[in-house]
C-alpha atoms as a PDB file:
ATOM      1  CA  UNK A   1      61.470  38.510 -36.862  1.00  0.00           C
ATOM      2  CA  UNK A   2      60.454  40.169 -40.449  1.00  0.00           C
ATOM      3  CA  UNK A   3      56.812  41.596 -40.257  1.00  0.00           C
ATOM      4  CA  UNK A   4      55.057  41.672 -43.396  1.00  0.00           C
ATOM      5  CA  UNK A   5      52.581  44.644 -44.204  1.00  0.00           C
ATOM      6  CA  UNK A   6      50.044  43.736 -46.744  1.00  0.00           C
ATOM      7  CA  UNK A   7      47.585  46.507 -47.998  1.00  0.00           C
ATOM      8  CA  UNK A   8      43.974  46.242 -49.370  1.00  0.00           C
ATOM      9  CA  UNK A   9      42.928  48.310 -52.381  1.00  0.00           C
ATOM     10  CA  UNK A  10      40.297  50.749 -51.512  1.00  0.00           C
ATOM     11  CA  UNK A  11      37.346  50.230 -53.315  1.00  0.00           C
ATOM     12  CA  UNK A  12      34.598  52.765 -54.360  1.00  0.00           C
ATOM     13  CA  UNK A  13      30.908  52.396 -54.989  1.00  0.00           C
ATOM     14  CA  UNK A  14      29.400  54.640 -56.870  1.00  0.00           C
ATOM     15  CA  UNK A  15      26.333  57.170 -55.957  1.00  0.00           C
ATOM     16  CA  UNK A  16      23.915  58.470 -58.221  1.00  0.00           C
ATOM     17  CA  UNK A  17      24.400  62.585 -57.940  1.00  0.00           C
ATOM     18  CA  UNK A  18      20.956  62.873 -57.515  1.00  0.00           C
ATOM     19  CA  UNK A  19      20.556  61.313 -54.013  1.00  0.00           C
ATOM     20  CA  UNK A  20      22.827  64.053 -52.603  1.00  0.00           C
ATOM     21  CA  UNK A  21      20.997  66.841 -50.742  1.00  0.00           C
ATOM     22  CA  UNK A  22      23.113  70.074 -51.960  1.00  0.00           C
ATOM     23  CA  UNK A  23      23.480  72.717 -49.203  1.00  0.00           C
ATOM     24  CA  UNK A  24      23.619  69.307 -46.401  1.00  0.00           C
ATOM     25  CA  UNK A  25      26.529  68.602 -44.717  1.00  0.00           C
ATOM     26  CA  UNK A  26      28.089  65.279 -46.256  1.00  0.00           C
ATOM     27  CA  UNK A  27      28.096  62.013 -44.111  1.00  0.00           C
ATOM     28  CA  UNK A  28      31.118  61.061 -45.810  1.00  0.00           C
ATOM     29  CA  UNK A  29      33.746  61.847 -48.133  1.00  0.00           C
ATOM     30  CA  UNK A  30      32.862  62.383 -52.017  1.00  0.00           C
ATOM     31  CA  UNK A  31      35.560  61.601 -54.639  1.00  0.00           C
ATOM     32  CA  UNK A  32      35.486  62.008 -58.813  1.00  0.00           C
ATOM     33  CA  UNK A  33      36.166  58.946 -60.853  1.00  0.00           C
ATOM     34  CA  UNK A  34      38.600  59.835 -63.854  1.00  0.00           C
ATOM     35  CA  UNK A  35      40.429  57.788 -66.314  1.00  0.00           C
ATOM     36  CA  UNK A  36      43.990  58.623 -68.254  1.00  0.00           C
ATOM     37  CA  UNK A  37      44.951  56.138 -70.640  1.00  0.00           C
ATOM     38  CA  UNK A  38      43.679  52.881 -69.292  1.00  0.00           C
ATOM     39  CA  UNK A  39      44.250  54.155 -65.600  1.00  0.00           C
ATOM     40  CA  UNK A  40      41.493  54.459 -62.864  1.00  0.00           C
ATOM     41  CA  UNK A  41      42.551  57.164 -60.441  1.00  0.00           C
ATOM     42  CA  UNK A  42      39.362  59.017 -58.405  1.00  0.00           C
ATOM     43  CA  UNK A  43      40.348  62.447 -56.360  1.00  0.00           C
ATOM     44  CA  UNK A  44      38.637  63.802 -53.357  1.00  0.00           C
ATOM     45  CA  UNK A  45      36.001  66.101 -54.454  1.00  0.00           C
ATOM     46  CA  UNK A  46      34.497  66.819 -51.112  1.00  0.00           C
ATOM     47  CA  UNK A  47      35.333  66.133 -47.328  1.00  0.00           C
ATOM     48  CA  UNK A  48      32.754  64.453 -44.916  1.00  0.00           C
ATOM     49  CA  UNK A  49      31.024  67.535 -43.389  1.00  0.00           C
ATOM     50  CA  UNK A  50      31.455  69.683 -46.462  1.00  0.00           C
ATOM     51  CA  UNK A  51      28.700  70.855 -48.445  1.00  0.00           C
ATOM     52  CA  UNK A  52      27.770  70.044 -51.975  1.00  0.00           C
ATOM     53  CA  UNK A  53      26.187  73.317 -53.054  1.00  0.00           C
ATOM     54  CA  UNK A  54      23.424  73.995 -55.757  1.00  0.00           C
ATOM     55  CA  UNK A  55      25.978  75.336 -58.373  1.00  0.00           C
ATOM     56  CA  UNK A  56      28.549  72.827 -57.956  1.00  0.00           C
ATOM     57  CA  UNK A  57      25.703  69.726 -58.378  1.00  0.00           C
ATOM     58  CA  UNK A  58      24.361  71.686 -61.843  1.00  0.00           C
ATOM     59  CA  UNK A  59      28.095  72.340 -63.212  1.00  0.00           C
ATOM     60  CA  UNK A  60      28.593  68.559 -62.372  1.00  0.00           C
ATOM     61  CA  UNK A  61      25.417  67.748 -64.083  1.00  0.00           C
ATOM     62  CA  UNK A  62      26.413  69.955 -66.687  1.00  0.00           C
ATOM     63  CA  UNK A  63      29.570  67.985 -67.561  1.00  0.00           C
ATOM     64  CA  UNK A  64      27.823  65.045 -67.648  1.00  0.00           C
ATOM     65  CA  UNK A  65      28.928  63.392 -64.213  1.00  0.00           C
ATOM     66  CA  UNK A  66      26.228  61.622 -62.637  1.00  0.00           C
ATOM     67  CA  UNK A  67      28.212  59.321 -60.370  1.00  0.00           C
ATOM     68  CA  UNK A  68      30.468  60.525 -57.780  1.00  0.00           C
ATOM     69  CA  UNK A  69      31.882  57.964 -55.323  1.00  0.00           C
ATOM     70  CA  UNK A  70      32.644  57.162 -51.356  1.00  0.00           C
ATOM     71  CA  UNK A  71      34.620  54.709 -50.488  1.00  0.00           C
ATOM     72  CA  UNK A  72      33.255  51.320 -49.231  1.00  0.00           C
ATOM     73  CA  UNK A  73      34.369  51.681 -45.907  1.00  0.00           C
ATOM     74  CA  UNK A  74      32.363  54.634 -45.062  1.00  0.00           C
ATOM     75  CA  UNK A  75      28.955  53.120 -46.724  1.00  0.00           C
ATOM     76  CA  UNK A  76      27.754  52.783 -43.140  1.00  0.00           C
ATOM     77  CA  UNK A  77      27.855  56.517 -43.052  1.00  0.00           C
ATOM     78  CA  UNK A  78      25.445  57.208 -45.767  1.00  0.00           C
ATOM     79  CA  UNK A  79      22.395  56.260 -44.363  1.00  0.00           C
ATOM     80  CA  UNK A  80      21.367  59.938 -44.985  1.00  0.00           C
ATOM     81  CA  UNK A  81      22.413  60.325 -48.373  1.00  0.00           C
END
């Protein structure tokens, strides 16, 4: 008997930098969207329970990131973003 494994893409959705309370402890992981020639790759940025501190939101701001990204299974967690 051969058992196939199938495997869903994650997918992301995208939340505006300034609905994140810096110095809170996050409800959910936080990841950075980045693209390398025509490939969409994002990287954890931040663990759930982790803090998102003052400095860290301006330097994002700074570099012009406004979205970071959870992933849509955990969207039920961010009730208190």
């Amino acid at each position: 008997m051969e058992t196939k494994i199938t495997f869903q893409p994650i997918k992301y959705i995208p939340i505006h930098i300034d609905t994140i309370q810096p110095d809170e402890p996050l409800p959910c992981d936080l990841y950075l969207k980045a693209i390398s020639k025509g490939k969409v790759t994002y990287s954890l940025l931040k663990r759930e329970g982790e803090r998102l501190e003052v400095q860290e939101k301006e330097r994002l701001l700074q570099e012009d990131i406004h979205l970071l990204f959870i992933r849509d299974s955990e969207i039920e967690n961010t009730r208190d973003i």
